[in-house]
Every structure is written in structure tokens, then in C-alpha cells.
C-alpha atoms as a PDB file:
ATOM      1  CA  UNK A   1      46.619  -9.626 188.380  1.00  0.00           C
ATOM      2  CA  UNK A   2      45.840 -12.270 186.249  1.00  0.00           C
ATOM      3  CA  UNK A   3      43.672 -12.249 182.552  1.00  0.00           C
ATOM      4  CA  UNK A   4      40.712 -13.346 181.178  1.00  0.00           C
ATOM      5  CA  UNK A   5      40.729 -14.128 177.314  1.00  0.00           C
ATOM      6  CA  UNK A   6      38.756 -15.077 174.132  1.00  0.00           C
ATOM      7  CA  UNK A   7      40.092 -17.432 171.890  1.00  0.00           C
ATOM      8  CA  UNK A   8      37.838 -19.467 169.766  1.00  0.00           C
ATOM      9  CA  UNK A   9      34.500 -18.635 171.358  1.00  0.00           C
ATOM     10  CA  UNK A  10      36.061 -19.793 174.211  1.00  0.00           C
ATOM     11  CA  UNK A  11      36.628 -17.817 177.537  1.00  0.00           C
ATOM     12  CA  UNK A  12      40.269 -18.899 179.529  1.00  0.00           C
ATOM     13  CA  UNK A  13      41.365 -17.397 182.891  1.00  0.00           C
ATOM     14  CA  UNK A  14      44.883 -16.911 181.874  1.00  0.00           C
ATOM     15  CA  UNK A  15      48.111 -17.129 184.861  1.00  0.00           C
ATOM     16  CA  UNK A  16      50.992 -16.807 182.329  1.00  0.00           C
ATOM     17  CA  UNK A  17      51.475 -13.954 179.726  1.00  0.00           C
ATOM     18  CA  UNK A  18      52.334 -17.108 176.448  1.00  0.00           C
ATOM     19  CA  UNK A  19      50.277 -19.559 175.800  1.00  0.00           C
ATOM     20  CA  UNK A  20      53.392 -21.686 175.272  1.00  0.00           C
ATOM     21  CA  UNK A  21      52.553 -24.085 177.820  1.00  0.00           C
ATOM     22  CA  UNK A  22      49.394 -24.683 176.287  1.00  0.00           C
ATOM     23  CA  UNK A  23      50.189 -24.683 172.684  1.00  0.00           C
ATOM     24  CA  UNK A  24      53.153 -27.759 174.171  1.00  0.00           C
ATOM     25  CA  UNK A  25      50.821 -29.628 176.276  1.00  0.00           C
ATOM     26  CA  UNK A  26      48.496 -29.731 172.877  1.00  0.00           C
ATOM     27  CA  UNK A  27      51.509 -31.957 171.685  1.00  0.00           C
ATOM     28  CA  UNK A  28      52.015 -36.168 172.054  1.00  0.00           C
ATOM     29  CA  UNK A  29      53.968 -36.341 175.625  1.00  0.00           C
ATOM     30  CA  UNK A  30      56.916 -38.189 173.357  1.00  0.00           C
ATOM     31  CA  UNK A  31      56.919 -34.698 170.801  1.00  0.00           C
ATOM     32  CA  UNK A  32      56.147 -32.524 174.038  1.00  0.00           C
ATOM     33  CA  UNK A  33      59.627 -33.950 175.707  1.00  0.00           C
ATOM     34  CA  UNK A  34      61.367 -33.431 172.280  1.00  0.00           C
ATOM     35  CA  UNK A  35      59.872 -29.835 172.375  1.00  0.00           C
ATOM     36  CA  UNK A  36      61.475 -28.624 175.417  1.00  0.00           C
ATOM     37  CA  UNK A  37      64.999 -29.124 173.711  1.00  0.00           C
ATOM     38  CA  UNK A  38      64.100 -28.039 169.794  1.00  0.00           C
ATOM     39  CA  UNK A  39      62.354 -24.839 170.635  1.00  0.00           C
ATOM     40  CA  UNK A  40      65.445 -23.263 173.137  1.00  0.00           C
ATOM     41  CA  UNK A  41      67.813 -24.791 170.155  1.00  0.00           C
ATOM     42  CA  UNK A  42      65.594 -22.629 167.443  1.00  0.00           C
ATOM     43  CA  UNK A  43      65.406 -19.976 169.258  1.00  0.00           C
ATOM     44  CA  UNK A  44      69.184 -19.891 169.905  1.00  0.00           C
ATOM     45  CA  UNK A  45      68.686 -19.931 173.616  1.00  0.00           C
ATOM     46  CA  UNK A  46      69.566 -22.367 176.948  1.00  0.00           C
ATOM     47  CA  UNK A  47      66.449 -24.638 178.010  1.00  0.00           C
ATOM     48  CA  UNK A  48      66.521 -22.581 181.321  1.00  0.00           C
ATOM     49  CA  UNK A  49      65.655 -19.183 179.517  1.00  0.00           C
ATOM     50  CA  UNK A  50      62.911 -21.193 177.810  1.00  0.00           C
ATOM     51  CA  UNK A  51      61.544 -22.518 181.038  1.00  0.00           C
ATOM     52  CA  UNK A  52      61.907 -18.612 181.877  1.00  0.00           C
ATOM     53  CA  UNK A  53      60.054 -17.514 178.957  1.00  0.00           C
ATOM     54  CA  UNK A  54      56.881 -20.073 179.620  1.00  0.00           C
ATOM     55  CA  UNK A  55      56.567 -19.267 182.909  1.00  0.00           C
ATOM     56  CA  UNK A  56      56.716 -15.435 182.927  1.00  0.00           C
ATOM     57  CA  UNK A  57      52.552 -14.356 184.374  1.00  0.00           C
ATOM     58  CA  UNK A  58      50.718 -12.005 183.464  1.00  0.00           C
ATOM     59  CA  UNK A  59      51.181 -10.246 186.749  1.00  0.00           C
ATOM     60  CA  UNK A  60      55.137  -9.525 185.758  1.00  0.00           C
ATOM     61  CA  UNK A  61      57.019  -6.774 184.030  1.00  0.00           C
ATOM     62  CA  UNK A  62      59.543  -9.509 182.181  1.00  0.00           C
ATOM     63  CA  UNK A  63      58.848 -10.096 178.488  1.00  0.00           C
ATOM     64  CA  UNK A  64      60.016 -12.174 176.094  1.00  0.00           C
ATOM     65  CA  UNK A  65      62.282 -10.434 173.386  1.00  0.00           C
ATOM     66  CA  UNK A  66      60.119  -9.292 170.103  1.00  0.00           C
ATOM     67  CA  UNK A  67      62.036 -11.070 167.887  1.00  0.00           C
ATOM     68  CA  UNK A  68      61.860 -14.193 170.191  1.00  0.00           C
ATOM     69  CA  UNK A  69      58.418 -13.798 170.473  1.00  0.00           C
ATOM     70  CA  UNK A  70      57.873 -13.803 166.725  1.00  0.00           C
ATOM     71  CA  UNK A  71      60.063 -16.626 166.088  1.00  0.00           C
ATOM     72  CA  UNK A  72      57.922 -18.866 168.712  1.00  0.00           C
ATOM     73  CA  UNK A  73      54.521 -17.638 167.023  1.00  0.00           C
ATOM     74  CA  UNK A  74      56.200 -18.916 163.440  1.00  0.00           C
ATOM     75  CA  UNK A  75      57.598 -22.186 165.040  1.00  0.00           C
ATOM     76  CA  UNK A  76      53.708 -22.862 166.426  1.00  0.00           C
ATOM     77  CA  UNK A  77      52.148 -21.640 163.790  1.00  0.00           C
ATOM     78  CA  UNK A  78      50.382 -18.625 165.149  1.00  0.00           C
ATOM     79  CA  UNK A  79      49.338 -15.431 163.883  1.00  0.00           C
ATOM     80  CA  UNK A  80      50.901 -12.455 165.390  1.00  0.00           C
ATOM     81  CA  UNK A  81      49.923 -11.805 168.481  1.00  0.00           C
ATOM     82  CA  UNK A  82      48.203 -15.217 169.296  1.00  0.00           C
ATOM     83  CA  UNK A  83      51.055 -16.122 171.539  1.00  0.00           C
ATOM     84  CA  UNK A  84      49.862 -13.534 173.983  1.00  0.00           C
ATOM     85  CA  UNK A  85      47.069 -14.955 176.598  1.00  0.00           C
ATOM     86  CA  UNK A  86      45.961 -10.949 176.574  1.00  0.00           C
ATOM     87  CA  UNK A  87      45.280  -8.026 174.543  1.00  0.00           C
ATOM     88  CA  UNK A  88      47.211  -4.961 175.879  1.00  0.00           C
ATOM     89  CA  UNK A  89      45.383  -2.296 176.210  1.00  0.00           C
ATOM     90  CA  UNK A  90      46.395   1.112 174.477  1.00  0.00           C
ATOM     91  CA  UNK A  91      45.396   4.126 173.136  1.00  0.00           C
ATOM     92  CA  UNK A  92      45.806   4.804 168.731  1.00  0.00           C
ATOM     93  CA  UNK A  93      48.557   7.712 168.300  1.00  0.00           C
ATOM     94  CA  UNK A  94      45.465  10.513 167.037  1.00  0.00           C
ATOM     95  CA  UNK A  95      44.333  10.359 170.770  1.00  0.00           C
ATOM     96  CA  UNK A  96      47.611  10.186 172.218  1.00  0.00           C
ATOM     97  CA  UNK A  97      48.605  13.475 170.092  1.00  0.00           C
ATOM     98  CA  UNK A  98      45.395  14.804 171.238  1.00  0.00           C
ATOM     99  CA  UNK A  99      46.547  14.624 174.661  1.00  0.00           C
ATOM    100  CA  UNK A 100      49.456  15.558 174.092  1.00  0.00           C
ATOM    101  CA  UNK A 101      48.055  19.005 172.494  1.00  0.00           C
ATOM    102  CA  UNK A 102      45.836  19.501 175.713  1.00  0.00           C
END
């Protein structure tokens, strides 16, 4: 299953869960090469896992760790949430007591 998204009055067909790969290849290739070692080094984590973490699709259980997650939206300056290419879906806690009632 893949995703369709809004961001900026723009529509994207999304493959991966992150934007990361996008918000990278947004960079200079000479700050884009520097990237792929500062990030995992931020983040506390090998280059490998990184790869891991920009590759995971939308199609997959895997998930970056929350507190990864934030970090990366921080170190790219996003809002959070923006690092998603999707907007779960859910239901608000009053209809999921409801239900729960039933």
C-alpha cells in the first residue's frame, strides 16, 4: 500500500513512511554527502540504521523510535509530525469509549 499526501498545496504519491530522503535530496550534493554521516552521529545511531530508517515504506510495520523521530523533525526543522509522508488515521478517545460502552 502506498500514500497519497498534501503538503503545500501540493499532492505527492508517497513510497516511504519519512520524508527524509526528500528533505536530504533538498540539500547541496557536497552537504547531502556530509548529511548521511551527521544525522546517524546526532541521532546516536550507525549510518546503516539510518539508511534503515529512510528507507522503511509505507507498506511496513517498522517505525522509527518516537524519540528518534522527534529528534530528526528538530534537526530538519519540521513541525511535529511533518516527517511523516501520511496522516494515520484514528479515532478521538470519546468515540473509542463510546465503543467501548456498546
Amino acid at each position: 500500500m502506498n500514500a497519497i499526501f498534501w503538503y503545500k498545496d501540493t499532492i505527492f504519491f508517497a513510497m516511504y513512511k519519512y520524508r527524509i530522503n526528500d528533505l536530504l535530496s533538498e540539500l547541496p550534493m557536497k552537504d547531502y554527502r556530509k548529511a548521511l554521516k551527521i544525522v546517524p552521529k546526532a541521532l546516536g545511531i550507525s549510518q546503516n540504521t539510518f539508511s534503515n530508517y529512510r528507507n522503511i515504506r509505507v507498506s511496513e510495520e517498522k517505525d522509527i523510535p518516537h524519540q528518534k523521530a522527534v529528534l530528526l523533525e528538530k534537526i530538519f526543522g519540521l513541525k511535529p509530525g511533518e516527517l511523516m509522508t501520511f496522516e494515520p488515521e484514528y479515532k478521538p478517545i470519546k468515540q473509542l469509549l463510546k465503543e467501548y460502552q456498546e
